[in-house]
Protein backbone atom coordinates (compact mmCIF):
# COMPACT_ATOMS: atom_id res chain seq x y z
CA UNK A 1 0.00 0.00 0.00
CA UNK A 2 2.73 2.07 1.03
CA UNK A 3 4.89 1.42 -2.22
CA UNK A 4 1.40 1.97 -4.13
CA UNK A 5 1.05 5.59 -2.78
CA UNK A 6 4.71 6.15 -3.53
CA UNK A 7 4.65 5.75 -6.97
CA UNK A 8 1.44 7.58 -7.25
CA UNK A 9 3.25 10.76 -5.66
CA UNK A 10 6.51 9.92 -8.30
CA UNK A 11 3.99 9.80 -10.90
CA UNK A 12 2.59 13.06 -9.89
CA UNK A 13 5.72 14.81 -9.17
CA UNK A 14 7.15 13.68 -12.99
CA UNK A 15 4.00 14.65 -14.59
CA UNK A 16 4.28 18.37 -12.87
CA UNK A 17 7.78 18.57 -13.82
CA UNK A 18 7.35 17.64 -17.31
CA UNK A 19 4.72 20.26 -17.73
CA UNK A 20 6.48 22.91 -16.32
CA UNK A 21 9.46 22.34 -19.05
CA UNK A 22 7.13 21.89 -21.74
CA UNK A 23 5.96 25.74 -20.80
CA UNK A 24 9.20 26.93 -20.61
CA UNK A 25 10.09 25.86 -23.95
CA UNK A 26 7.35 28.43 -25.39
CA UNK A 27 9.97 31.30 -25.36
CA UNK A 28 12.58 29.10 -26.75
CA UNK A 29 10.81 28.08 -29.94
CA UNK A 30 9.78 31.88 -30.30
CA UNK A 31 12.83 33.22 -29.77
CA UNK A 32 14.10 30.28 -33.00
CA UNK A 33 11.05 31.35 -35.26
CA UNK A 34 11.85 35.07 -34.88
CA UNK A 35 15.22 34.36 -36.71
CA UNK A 36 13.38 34.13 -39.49
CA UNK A 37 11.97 37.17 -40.19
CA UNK A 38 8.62 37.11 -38.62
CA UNK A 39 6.02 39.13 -36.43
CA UNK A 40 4.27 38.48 -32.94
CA UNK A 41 1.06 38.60 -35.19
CA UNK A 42 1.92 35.93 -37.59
CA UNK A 43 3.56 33.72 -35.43
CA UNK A 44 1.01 33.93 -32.70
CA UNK A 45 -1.93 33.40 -35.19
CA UNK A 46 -0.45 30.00 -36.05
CA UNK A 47 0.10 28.78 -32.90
CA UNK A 48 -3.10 29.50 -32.26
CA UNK A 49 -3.99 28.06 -35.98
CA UNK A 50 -2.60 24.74 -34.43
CA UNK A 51 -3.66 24.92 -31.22
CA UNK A 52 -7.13 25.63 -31.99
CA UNK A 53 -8.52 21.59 -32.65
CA UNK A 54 -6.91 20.54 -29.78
CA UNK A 55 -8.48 22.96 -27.68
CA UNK A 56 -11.71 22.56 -28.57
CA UNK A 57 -11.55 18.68 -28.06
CA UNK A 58 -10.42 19.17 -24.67
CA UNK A 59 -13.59 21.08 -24.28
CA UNK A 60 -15.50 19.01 -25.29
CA UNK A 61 -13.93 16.15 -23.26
CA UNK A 62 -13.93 17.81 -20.02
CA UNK A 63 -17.62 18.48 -20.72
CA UNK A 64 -19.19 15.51 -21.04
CA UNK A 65 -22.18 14.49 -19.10
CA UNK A 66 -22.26 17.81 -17.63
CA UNK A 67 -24.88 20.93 -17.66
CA UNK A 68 -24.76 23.29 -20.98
CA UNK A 69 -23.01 26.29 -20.61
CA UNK A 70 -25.51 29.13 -19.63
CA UNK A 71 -25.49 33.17 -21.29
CA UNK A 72 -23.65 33.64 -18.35
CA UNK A 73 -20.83 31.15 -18.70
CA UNK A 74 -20.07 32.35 -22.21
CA UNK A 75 -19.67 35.84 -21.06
CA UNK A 76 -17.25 35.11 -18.51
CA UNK A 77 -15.77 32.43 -20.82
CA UNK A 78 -15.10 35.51 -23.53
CA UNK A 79 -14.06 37.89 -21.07
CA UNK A 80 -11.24 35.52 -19.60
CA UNK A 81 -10.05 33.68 -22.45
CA UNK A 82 -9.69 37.31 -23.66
CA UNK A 83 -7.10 38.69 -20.81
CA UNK A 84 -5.74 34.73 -20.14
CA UNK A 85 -4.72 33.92 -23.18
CA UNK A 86 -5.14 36.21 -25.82
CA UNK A 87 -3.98 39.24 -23.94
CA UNK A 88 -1.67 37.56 -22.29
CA UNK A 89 0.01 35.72 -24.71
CA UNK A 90 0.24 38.65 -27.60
CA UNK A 91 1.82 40.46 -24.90
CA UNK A 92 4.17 37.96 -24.31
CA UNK A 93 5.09 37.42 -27.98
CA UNK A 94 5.30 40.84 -28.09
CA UNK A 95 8.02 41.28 -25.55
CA UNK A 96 10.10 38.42 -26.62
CA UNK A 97 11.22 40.27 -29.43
CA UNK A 98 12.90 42.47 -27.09
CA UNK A 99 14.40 40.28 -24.09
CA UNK A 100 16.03 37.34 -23.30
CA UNK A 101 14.22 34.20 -22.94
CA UNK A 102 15.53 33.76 -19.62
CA UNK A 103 14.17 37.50 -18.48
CA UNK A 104 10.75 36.69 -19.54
CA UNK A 105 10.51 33.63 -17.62
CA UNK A 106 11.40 35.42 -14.47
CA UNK A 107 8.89 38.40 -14.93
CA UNK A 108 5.94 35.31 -15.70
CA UNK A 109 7.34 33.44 -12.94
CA UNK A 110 6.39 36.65 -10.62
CA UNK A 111 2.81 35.55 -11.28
CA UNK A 112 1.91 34.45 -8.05
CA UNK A 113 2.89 37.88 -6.60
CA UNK A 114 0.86 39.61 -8.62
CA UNK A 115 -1.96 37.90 -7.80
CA UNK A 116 -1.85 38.73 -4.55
CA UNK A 117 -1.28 42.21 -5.19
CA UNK A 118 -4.45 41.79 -7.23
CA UNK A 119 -6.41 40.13 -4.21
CA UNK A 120 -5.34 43.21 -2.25
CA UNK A 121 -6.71 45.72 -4.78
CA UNK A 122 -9.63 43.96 -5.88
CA UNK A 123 -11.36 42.23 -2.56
CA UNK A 124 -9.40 43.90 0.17
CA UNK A 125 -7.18 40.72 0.86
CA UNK A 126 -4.33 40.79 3.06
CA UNK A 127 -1.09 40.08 2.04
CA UNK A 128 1.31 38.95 5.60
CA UNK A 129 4.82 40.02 6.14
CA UNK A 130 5.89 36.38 4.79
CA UNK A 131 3.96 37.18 1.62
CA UNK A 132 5.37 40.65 1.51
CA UNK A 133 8.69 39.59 2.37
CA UNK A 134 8.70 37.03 -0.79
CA UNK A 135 7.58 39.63 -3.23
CA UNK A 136 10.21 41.69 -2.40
CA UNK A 137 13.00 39.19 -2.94
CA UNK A 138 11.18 38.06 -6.30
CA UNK A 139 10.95 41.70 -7.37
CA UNK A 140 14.93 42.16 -6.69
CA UNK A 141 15.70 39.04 -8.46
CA UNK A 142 13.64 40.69 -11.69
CA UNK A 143 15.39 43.76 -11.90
CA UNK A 144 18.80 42.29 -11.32
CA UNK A 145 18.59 40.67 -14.46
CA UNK A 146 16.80 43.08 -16.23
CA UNK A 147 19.24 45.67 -14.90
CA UNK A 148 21.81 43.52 -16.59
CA UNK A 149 20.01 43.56 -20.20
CA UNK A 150 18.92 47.34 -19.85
CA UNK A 151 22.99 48.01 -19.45
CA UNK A 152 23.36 45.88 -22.81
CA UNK A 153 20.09 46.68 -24.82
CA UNK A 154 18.37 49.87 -23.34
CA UNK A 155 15.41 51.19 -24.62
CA UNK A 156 14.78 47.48 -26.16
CA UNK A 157 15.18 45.85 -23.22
CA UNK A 158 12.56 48.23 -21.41
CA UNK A 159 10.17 47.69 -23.77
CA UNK A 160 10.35 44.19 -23.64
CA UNK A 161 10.47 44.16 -20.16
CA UNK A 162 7.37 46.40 -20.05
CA UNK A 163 5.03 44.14 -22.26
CA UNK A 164 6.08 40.74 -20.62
CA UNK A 165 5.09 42.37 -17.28
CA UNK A 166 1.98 43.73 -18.72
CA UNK A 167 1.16 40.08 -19.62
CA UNK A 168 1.96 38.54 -16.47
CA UNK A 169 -0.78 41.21 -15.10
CA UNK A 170 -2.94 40.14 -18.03
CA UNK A 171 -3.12 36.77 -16.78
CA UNK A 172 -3.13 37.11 -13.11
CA UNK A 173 -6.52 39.05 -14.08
CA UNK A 174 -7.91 35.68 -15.35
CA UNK A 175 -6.96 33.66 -12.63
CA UNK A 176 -8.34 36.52 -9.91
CA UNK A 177 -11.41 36.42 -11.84
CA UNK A 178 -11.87 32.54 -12.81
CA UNK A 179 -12.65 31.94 -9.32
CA UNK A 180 -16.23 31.48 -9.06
CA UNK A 181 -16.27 29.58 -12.96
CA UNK A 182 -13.76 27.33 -12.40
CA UNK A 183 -15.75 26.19 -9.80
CA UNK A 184 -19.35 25.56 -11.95
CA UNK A 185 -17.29 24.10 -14.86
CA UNK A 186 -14.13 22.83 -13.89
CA UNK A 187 -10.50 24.03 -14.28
CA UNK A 188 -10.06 22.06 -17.86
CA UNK A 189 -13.25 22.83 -19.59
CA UNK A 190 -13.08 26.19 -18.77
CA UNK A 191 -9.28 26.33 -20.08
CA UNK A 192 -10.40 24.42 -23.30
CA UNK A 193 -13.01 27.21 -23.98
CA UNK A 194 -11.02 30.10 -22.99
CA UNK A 195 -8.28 29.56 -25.28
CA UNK A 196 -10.55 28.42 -27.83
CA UNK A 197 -11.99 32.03 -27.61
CA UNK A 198 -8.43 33.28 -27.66
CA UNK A 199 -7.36 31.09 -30.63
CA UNK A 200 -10.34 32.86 -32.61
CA UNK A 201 -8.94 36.19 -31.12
CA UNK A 202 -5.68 35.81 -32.62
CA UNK A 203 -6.60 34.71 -35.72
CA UNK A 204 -9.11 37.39 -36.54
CA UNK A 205 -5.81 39.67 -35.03
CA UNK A 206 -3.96 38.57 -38.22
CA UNK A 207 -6.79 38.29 -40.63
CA UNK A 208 -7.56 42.14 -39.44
CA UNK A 209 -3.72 44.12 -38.93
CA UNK A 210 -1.59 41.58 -41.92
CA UNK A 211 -2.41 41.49 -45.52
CA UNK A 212 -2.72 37.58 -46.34
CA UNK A 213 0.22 37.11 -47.90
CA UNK A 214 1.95 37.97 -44.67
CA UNK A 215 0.63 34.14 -43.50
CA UNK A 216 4.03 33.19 -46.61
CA UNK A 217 6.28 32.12 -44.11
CA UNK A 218 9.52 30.02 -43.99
CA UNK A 219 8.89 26.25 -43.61
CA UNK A 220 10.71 26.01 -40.27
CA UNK A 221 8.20 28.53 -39.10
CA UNK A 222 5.13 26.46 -39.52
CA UNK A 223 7.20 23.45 -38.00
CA UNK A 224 8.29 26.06 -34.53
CA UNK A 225 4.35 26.91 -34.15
CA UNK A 226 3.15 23.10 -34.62
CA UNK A 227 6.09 22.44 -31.76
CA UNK A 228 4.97 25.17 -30.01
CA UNK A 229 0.98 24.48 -30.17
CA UNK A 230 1.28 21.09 -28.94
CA UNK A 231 4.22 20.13 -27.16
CA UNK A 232 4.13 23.36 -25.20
CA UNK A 233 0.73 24.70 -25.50
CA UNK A 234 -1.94 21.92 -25.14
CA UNK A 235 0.15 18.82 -23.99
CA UNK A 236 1.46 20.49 -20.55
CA UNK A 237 -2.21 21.95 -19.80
CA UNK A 238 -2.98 18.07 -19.69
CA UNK A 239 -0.05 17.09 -17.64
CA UNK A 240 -0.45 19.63 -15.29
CA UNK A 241 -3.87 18.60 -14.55
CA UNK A 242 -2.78 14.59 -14.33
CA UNK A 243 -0.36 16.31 -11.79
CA UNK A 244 -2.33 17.96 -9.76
CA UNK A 245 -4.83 14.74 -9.70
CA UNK A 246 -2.22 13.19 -7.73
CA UNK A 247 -0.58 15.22 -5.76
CA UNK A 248 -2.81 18.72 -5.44
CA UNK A 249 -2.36 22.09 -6.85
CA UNK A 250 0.56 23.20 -3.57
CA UNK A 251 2.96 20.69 -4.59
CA UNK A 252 2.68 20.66 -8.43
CA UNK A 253 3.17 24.54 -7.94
CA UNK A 254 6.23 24.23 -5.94
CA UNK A 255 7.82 21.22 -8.76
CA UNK A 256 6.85 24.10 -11.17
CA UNK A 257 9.82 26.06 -10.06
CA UNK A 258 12.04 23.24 -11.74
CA UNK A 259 9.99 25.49 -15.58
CA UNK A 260 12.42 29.23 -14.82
CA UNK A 261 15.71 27.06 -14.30
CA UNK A 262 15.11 24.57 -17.48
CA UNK A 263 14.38 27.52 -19.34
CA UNK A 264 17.63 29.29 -18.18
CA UNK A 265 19.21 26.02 -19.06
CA UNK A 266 17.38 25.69 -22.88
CA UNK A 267 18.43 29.76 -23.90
CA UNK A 268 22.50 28.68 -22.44
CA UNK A 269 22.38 25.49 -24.80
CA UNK A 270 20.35 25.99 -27.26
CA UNK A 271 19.79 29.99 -28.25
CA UNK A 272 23.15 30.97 -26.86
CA UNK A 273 21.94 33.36 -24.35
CA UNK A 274 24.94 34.42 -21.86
CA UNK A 275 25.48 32.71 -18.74
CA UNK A 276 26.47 34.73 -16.05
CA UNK A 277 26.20 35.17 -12.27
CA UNK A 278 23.47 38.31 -13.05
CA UNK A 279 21.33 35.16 -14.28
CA UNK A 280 22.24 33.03 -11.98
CA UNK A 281 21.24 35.73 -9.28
CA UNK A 282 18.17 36.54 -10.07
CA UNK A 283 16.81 32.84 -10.78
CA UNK A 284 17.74 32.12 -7.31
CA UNK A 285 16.05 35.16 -5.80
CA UNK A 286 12.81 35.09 -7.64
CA UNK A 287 12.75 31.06 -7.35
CA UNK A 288 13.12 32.00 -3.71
CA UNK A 289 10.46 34.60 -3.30
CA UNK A 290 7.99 32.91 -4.95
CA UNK A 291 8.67 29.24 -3.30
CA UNK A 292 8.40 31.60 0.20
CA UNK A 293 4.69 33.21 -1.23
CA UNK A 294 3.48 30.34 -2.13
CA UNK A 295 4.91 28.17 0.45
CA UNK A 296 1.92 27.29 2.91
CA UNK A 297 2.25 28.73 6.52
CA UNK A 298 3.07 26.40 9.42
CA UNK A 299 -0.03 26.40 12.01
């Protein structure tokens, strides 16, 4: 019985690991497809392109059996797949034009921290001196290594900077305001629907701001966004939530801090981003801050 529950928590701490690197490997394989030439636009609207079947059959999984979604439901659907995912991930595309891949992992990684901040403006939460005390440390870790790439890239680097925190905000909306329907519909049929709604989004984006010969891209393009739409798109939703299954939403969090260093680790080895002890730095403070946030308090 013993060994039985033991491999269950393995299982669950593998699955949670391998969806946190699957995540992180977003920024790398946007960070290859800009070498060749093309927009945030474009190469969001096909991973969206991709993404967009697989989305809607997770939908449609997670909602079998169960009620139909009301007037209601759709709205708040719309209005959060808008600021989760399509927001939040133009933003994000946005800004990687600009910073390392490493830097943008560490501003999204801050996520946690906002959302507290959030809880404090929006519903009067409190945030403790342990809570306070981690967002500070995971703020200092942020600007040490953006500090670093302002000193190298200026004005680029702020921009960047700028738009990947404005997505990290972007999101930290949703999840301050998924609350109450991730409750009535569960947490994976309302992320099937919400990035279905963002897919849409993205593509009408392109169809709208790009003339349609803009969609001509170079092969290795269309092979980055079908890498990119499954392997880390749709396929680490589902591993998360196989992780969490087994061994709750605390502890999958926590493995998730395994997603900043493997992305560190992917931009070294595989984009040639610099290692140096600036990096190194700020991992370890923001890895710190936000293990300390989110780190449950002894009673």
């Amino acid at each position: 019985m013993q060994s039985e529950k033991s491999s269950h928590i393995t299982t669950g701490l593998l699955l949670a690991a391998a969806g946190s690197i699957a995540f992180s490997g977003k920024a790398i394989i946007v960070k290859l497809a800009y070498r060749h030439g093309v927009d945030a636009v474009t190469l969001l609207m096909y991973r969206m392109l991709f993404a967009l079947p697989l989305f809607l059959l997770m939908a449609w999984w997670a909602g079998r059996g169960k009620a139909s979604l009301t007037k209601a439901d759709w709205l708040g659907i719309v209005g959060l797949g808008f600021s989760g995912y399509y927001l939040a991930s133009f933003l994000d595309f946005w800004g990687l034009q600009y910073v390392s891949a490493s830097l943008e992992r560490l501003i999204l990684y801050i996520n946690p921290t906002l959302v507290l901040v959030l809880g404090a403006l929006l519903y009067g939460r409190k945030i403790s001196r342990r809570q306070a005390l981690g967002m500070a440390v995971s703020y200092a870790g942020v600007l040490l290594v953006f500090g670093h790439e302002a000193s190298l890239d200026g004005q680029n680097a702020v921009l960047g900077a700028v738009l990947v925190l404005a997505s990290a905000v972007s999101y930290a909306l949703y999840l301050s305001y998924s609350g109450q329907l991730v409750q009535r519909l569960g947490s994976l049929r309302l992320a099937g629907w919400a990035t279905s709604v963002a897919c849409v989004l993205c593509i009408a984006q392109f169809a709208l701001l790009r003339p349609v010969a803009a969609a001509q891209v170079a092969e290795p393009v269309l092979w980055l966004s079908l890498l990119n739409a499954t392997a880390c798109t749709a396929v680490p939703v589902v591993l998360v939530m196989m992780a969490i299954e087994r061994i709750g939403a605390g502890l999958t969090a926590q493995t998730g801090m395994i997603g900043p260093m493997s992305t560190l680790t992917m931009g070294v080895f595989i984009l040639g981003e610099p290692f140096n002890v600036w990096i190194v730095g700020g991992t370890v403070l923001v890895l710190s801050g936000v293990f300390w946030v989110t780190r449950s308090p002894k009673v």
